[in-house]
Protein backbone atom coordinates (compact mmCIF):
# COMPACT_ATOMS: atom_id res chain seq x y z
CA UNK A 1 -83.54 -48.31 -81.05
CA UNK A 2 -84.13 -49.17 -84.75
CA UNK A 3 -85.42 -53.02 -84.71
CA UNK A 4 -84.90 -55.05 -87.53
CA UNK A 5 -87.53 -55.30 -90.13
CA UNK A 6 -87.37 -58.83 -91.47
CA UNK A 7 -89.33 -57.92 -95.19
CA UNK A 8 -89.04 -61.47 -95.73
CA UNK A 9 -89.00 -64.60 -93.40
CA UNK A 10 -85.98 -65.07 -91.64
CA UNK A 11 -83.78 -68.10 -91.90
CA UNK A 12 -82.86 -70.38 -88.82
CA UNK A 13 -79.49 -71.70 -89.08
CA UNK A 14 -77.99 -74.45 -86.26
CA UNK A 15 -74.21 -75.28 -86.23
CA UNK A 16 -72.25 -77.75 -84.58
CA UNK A 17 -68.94 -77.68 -82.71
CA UNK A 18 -66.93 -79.76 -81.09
CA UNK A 19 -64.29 -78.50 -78.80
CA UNK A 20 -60.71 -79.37 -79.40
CA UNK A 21 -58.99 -78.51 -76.66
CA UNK A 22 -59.82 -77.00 -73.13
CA UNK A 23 -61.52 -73.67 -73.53
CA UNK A 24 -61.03 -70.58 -70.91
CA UNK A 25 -64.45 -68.93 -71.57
CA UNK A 26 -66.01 -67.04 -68.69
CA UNK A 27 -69.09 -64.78 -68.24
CA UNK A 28 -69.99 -62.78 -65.43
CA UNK A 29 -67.97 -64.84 -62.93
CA UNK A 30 -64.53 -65.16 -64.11
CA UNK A 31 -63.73 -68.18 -62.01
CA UNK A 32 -66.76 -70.01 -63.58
CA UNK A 33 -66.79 -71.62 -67.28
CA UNK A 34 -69.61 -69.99 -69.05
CA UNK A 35 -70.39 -69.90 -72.99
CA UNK A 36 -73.26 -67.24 -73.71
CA UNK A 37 -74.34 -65.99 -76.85
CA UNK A 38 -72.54 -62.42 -76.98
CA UNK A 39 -69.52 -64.51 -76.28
CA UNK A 40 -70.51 -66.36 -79.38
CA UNK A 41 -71.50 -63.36 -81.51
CA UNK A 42 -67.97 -61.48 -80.23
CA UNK A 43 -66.23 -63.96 -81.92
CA UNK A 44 -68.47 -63.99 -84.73
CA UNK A 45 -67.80 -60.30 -85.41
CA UNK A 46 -64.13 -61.08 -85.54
CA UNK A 47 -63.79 -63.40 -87.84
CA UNK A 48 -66.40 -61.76 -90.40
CA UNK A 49 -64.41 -58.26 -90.21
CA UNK A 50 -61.20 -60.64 -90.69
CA UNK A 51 -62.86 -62.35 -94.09
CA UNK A 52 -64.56 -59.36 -95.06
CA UNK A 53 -62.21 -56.28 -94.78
CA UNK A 54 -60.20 -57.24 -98.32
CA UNK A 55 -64.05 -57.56 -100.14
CA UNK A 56 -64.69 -54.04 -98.88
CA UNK A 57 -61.34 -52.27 -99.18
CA UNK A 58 -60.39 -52.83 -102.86
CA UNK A 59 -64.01 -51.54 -103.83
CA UNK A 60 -63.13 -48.31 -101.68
CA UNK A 61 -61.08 -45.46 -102.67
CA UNK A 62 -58.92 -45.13 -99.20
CA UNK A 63 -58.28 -46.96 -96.47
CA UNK A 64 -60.34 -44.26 -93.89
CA UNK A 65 -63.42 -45.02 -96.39
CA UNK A 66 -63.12 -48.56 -95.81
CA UNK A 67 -62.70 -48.44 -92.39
CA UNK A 68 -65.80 -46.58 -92.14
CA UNK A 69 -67.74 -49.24 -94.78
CA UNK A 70 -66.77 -52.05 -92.52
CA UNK A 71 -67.96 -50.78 -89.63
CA UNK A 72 -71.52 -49.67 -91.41
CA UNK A 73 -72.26 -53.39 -92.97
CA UNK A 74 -70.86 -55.04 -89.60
CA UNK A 75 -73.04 -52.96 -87.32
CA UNK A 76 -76.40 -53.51 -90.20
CA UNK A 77 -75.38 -57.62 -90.22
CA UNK A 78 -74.68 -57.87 -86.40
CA UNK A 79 -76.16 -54.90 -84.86
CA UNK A 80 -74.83 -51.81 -83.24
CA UNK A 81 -75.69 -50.28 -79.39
CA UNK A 82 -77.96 -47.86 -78.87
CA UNK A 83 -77.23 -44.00 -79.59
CA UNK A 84 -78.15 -41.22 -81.89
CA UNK A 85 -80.69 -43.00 -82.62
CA UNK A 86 -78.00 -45.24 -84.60
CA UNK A 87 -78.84 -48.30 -82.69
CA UNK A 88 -80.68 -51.73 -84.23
CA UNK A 89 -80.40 -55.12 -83.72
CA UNK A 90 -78.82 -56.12 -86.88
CA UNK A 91 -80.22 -58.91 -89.50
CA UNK A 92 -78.30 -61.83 -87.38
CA UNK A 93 -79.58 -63.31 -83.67
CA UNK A 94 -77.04 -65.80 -81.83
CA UNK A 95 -80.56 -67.53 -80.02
CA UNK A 96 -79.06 -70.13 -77.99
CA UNK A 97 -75.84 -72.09 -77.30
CA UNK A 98 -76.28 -75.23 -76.09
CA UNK A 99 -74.02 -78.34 -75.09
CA UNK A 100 -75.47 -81.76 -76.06
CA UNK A 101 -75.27 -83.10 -72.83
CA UNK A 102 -74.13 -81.83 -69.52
CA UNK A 103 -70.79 -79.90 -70.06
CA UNK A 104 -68.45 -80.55 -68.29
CA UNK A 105 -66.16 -77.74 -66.83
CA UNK A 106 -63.47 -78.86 -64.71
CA UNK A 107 -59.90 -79.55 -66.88
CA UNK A 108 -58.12 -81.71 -64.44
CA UNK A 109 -54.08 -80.36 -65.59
CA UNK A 110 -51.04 -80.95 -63.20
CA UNK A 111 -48.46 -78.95 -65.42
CA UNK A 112 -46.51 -82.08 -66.70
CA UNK A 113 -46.38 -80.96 -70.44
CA UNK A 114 -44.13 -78.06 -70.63
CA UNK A 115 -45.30 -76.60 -73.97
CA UNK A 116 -48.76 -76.38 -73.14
CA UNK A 117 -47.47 -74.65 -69.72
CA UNK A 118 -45.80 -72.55 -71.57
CA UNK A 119 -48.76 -71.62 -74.62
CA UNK A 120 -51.05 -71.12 -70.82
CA UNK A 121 -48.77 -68.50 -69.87
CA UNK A 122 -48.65 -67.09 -65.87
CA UNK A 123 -51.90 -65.50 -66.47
CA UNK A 124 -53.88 -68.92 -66.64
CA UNK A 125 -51.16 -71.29 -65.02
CA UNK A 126 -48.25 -70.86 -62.16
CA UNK A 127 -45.82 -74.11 -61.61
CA UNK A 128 -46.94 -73.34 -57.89
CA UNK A 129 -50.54 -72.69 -57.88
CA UNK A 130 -51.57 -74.25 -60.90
CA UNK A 131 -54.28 -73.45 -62.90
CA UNK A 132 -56.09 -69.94 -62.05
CA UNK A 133 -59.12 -70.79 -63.65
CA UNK A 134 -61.48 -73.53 -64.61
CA UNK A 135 -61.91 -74.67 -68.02
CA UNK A 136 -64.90 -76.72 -70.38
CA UNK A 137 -63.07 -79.87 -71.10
CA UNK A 138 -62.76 -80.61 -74.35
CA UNK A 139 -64.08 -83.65 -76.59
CA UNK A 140 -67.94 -82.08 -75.90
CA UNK A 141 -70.06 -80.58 -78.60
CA UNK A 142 -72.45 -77.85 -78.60
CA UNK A 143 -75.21 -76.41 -80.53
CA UNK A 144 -75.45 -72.73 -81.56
CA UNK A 145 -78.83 -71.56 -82.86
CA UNK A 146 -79.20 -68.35 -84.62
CA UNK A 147 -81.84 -66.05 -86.80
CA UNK A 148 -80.76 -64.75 -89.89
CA UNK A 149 -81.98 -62.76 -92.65
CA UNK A 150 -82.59 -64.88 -95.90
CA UNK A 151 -79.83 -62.15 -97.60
CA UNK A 152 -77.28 -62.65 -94.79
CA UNK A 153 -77.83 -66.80 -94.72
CA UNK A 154 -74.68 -66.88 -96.96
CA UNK A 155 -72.48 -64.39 -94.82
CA UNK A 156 -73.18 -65.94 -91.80
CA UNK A 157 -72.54 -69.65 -92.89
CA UNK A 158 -69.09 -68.44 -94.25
CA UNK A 159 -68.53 -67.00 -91.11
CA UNK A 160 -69.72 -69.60 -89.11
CA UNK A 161 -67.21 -71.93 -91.47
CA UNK A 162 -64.06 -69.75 -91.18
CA UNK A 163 -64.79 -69.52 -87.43
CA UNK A 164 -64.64 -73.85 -87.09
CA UNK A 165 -61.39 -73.77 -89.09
CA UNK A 166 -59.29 -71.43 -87.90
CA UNK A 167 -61.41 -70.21 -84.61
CA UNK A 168 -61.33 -70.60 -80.78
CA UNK A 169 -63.17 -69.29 -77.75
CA UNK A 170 -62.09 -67.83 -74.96
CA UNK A 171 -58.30 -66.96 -73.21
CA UNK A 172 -55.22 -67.88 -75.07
CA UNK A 173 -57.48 -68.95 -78.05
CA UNK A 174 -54.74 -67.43 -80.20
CA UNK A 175 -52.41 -70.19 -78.43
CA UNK A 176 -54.64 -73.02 -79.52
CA UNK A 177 -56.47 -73.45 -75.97
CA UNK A 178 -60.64 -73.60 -76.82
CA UNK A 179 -60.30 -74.80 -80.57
CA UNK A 180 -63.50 -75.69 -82.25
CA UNK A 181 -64.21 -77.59 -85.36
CA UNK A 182 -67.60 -77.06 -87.47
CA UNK A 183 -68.86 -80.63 -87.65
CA UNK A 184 -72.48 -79.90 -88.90
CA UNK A 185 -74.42 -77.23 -90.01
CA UNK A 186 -78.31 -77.34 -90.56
CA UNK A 187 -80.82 -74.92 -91.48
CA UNK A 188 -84.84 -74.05 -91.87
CA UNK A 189 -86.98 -71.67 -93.23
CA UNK A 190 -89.85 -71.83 -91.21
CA UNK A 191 -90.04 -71.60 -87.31
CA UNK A 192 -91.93 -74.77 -86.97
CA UNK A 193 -90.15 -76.60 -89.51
CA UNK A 194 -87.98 -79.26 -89.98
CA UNK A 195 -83.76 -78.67 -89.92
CA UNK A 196 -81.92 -79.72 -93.28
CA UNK A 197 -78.36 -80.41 -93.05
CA UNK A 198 -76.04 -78.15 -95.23
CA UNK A 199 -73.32 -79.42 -97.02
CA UNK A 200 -70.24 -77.53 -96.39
CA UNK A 201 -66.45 -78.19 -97.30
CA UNK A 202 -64.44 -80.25 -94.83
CA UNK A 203 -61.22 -80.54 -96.05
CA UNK A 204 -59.25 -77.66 -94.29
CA UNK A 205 -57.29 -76.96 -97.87
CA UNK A 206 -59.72 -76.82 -99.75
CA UNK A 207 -62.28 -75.07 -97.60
CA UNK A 208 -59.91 -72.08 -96.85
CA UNK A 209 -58.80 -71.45 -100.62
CA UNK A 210 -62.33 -71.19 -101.41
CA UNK A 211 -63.52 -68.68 -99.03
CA UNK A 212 -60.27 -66.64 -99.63
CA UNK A 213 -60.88 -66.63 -103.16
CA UNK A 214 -64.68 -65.89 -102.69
CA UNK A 215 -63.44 -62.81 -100.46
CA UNK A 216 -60.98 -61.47 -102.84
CA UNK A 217 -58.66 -61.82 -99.89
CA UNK A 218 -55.52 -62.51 -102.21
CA UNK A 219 -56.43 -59.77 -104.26
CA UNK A 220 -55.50 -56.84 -101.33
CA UNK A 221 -51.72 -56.30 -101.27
CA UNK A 222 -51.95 -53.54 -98.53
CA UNK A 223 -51.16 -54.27 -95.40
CA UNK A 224 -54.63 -54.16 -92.97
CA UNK A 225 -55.15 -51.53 -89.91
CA UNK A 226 -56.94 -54.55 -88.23
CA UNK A 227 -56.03 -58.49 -88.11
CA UNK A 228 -57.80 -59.47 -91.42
CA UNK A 229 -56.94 -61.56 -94.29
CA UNK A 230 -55.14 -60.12 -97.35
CA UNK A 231 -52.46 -61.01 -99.76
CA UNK A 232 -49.57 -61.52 -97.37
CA UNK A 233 -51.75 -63.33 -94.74
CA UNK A 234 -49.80 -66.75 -94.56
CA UNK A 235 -51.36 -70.26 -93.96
CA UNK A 236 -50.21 -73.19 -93.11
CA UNK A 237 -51.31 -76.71 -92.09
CA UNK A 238 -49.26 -78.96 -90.06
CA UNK A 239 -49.39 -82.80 -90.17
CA UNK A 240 -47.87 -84.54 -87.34
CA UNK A 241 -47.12 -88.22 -87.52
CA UNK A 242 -48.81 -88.83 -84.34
CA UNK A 243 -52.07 -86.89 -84.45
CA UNK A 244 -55.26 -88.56 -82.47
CA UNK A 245 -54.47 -86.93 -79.26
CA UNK A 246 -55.31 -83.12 -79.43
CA UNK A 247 -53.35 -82.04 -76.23
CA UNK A 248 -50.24 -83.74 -77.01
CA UNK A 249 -50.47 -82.05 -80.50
CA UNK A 250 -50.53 -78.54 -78.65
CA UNK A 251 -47.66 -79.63 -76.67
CA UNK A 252 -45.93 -79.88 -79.62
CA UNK A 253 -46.37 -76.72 -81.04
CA UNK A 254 -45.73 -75.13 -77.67
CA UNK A 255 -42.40 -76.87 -77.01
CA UNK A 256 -41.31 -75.55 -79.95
CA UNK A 257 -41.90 -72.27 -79.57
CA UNK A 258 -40.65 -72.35 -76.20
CA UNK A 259 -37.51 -73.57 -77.89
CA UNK A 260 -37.42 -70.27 -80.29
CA UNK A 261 -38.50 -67.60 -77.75
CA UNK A 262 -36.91 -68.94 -74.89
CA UNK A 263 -33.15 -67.76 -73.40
CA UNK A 264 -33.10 -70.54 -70.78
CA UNK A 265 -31.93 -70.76 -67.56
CA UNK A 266 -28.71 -71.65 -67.27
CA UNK A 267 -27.93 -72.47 -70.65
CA UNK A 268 -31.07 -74.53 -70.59
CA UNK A 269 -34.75 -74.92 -71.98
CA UNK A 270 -36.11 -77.66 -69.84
CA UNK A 271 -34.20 -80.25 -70.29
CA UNK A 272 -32.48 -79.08 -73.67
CA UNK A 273 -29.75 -76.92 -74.61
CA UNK A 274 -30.86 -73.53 -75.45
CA UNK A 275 -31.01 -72.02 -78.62
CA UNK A 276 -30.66 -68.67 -77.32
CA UNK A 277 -32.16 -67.13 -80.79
CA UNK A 278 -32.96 -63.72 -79.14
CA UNK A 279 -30.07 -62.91 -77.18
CA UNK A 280 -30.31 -59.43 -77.98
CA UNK A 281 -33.38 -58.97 -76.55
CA UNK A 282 -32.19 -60.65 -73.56
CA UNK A 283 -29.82 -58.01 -73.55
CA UNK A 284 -32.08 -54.83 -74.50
CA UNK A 285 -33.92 -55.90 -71.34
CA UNK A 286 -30.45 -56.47 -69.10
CA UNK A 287 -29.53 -53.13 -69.74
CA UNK A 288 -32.45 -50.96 -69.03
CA UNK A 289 -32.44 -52.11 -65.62
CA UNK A 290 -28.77 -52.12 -65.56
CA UNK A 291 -29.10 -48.36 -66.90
CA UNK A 292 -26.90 -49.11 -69.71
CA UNK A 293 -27.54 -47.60 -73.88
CA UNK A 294 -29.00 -50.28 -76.63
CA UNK A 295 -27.80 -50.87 -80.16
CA UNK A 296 -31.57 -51.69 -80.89
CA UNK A 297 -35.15 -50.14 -81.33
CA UNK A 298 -37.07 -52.77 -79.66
CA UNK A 299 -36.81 -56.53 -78.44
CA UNK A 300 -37.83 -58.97 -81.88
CA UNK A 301 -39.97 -60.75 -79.94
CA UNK A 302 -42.52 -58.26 -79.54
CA UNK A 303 -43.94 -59.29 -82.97
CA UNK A 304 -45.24 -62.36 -80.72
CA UNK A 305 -47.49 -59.51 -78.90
CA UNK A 306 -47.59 -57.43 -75.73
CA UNK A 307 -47.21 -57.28 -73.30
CA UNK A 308 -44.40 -59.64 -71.85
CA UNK A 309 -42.01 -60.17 -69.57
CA UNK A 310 -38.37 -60.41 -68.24
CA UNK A 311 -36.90 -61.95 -65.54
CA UNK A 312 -33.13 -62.40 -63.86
CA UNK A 313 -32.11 -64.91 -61.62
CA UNK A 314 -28.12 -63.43 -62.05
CA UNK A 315 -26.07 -62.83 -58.84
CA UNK A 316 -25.98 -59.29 -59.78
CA UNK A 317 -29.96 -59.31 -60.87
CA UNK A 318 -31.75 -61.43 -58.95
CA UNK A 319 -35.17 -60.43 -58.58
CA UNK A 320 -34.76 -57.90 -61.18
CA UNK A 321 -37.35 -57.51 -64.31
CA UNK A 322 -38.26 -55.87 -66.97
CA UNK A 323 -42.04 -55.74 -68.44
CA UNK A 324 -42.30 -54.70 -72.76
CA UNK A 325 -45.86 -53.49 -73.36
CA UNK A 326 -47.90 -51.01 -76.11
CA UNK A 327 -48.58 -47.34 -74.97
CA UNK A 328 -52.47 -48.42 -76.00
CA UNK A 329 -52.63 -51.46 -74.09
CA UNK A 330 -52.33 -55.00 -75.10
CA UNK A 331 -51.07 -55.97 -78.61
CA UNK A 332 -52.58 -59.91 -79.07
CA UNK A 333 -50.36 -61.76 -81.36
CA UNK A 334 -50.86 -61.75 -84.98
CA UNK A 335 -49.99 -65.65 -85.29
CA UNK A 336 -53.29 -67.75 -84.56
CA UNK A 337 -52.57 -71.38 -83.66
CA UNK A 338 -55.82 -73.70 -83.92
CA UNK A 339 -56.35 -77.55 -83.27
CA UNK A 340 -58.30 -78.81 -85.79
CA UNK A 341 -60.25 -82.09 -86.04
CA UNK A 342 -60.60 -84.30 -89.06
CA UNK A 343 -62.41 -87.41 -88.24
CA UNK A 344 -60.51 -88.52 -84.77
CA UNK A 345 -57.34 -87.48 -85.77
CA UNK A 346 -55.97 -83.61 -85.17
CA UNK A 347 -53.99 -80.98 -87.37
CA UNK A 348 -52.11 -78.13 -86.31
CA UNK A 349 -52.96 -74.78 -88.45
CA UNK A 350 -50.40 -71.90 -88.05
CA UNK A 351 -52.24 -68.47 -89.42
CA UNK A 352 -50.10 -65.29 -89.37
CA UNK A 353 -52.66 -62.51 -89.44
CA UNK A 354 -50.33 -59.78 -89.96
CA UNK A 355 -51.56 -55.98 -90.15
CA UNK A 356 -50.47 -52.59 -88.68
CA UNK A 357 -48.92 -53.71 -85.50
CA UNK A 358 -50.34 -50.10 -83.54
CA UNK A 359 -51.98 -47.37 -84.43
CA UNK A 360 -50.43 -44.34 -85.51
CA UNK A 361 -48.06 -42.37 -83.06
CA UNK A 362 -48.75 -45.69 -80.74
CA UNK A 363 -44.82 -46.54 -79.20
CA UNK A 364 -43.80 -49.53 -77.23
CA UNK A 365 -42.94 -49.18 -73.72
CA UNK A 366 -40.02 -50.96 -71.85
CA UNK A 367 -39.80 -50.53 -68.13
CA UNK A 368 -37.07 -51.93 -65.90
CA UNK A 369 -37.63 -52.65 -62.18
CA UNK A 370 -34.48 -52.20 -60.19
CA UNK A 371 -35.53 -53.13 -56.29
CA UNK A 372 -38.35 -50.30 -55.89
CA UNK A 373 -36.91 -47.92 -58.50
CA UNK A 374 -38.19 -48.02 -62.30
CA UNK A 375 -37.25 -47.09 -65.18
CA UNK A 376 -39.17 -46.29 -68.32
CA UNK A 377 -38.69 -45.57 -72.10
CA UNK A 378 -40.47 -45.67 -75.66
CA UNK A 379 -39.30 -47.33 -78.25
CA UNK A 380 -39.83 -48.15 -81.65
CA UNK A 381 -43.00 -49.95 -82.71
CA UNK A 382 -41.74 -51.16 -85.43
CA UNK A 383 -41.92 -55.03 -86.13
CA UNK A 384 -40.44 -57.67 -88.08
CA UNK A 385 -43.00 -60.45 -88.93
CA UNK A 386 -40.05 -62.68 -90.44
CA UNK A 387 -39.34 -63.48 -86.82
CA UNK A 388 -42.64 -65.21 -86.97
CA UNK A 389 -42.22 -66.52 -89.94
CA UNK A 390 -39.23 -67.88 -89.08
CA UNK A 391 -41.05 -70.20 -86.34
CA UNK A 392 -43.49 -71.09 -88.73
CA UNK A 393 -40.58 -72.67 -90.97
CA UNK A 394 -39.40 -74.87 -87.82
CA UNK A 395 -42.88 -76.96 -88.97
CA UNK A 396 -41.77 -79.39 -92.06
CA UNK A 397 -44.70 -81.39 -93.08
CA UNK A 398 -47.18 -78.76 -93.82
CA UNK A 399 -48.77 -77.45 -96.56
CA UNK A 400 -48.89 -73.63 -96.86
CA UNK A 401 -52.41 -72.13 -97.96
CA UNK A 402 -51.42 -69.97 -101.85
């Protein structure tokens, strides 16, 4: 393995979180609550490939050769494992992460908000059984210390600063669960010296048009193989008029999209009338396990991500489902919501990553479950991201990020 070669002496950066709202973070033991320093540098990669991928691809003559760019300056910043005699270390260590006191790692939640049931999803909550796993409670802080090479100090702070404004850790972090905001940022040249705090902006506006700018993300207009930031990446910050309370604020935004996904059960969404906005898919799904044709490719709502889930309660269906997933597994959802903290008071940013939905020749799956027998087909993967965009509009005070 190729170690780094610091020609110069490193940097030692230390940033600050505080956690928003409960975050599903596990390491060995999936049961258990644990934040480790791959999970941190994971996310790290994510977000820098995300910031970076617009900065790399309009200096590149194709697509393939930016592909190949990122991947080269990703693995040289944040290492790559061992093979060929390709491996190394990279120019950035994740050290440490630390909680300023003792974490705590039991959420204590009875399923009495429905939208934040509903953001959960049956993977991490069942009305039943409740909760599946544990999860660090939020309102706790921790510390994450890294070593960086003085010509990657800048990269990583960005990252670092993109990470505590749009960011989260762990399952359903795309829903909003295990939001973090960046509330300090310090850093050192020597190992024995003292920290210095770094000023960075705060103001969640502001902060984003500058790094977007700084990454030429507006200046891209093609649409990204990978969940990055480009011209059509949209924005936008919500302002509720009550805002101190970060899990009510997630209830929010979860009510309302149950309200836009959901069909209802008998004509009902909880305890309002149903919109019924996707009835069509409703239907796509009714007849494949009713063995009947469809007028369309593909239910809307798999813009939203894969895989998900049907289920009739009908006299003539009960029991009955139907399951939508991607022939290459999983499809996470392009929209990003994160809980963000200004001060003690919360906002609610929407960010609609939108890029290739699957790779090439990839198809979307539908299978229908009639009793023991099963059905399946592939379908379009085309998507529609104005079905997302049309949720995003349900939101009235916000600003959107130009």
């Amino acid at each position: 393995m190729n170690l780094p070669d610091f020609h110069q002496k490193p940097h030692f950066l230390r940033a600050t979180f505080h956690i928003n709202t409960p975050m599903f973070i596990a390491g060995a033991n999936p049961q258990e609550p644990e934040l480790t320093p791959t999970g941190f540098k994971g996310v790290m990669r994510f977000w820098w490939r995300a910031l970076n991928w617009s900065r790399i691809r309009i200096n590149s003559e194709t697509k393939e050769q930016a592909l190949k760019e990122l991947h080269q300056q990703e693995a040289e910043l944040f290492g790559l494992a061992s093979g060929d005699n390709k491996g190394g270390q990279g120019r950035c260590f994740v050290n440490t992460v630390k909680f300023d006191s003792e974490n705590i790692r039991k959420w204590s939640y009875t399923g009495n908000k429905s939208g934040v049931s509903y953001l959960l999803g049956q993977g991490l909550f069942h009305f039943r059984d409740g909760l599946s796993r544990n999860a660090f409670l939020d309102k706790q802080f921790f510390t994450v210390d890294l070593t960086i090479a003085q010509s990657s100090n800048q990269d990583i702070q960005d990252c670092l600063q993109i990470i505590g404004l749009l960011g989260g850790l762990g399952s359903r972090s795309r829903h909003g669960f295990g939001s973090i905001t960046l509330k300090k940022l310090e850093k050192k040249s020597l190992a024995d010296g003292e920290y210095e705090e770094v000023a960075f902006e705060k103001d969640v506006k502001k902060a984003l048009q500058d790094l977007l700018s700084k990454y030429k993300c507006k200046e891209n207009k093609e649409l990204p193989p990978l969940s990055a930031f480009y011209q059509g990446t949209r924005i936008d910050i919500v302002n509720f008029t009550e805002n101190n309370n970060a899990i009510e604020l997630l209830n929010k935004v979860g009510e309302e999209q149950q309200m836009y996904r959901s069909f209802g059960r008998n004509g009902m969404v909880n305890t309002k009338k149903a919109e019924r906005n996707f009835t069509k898919d409703h239907d796509f799904a009714l007849n494949m396990i009713k063995n009947k044709p469809n007028l369309i490719s593909h239910p809307q709502r798999v813009v939203f991500g894969l895989p998900h889930n049907y289920f009739y309660s009908g006299n003539d269906t009960n029991g009955h489902s139907a399951s939508v997933d991607a022939s290459t597994g999983r499809r996470a959802s392009p929209l990003i919501i994160h809980i963000h903290q200004i001060g003690n008071q919360f906002q609610s940013v929407h960010c609609l990553l939108k890029s290739e939905f699957l790779p090439s020749g990839a198809t979307v799956d539908i299978k229908a479950k009639k009793y023991q027998e099963r059905k399946s087909e592939k379908v379009s993967d085309k998507v529609d991201y104005q079905v997302i965009e049309t949720f995003m509009n349900r939101f009235n005070n916000k600003e959107t990020i130009q």
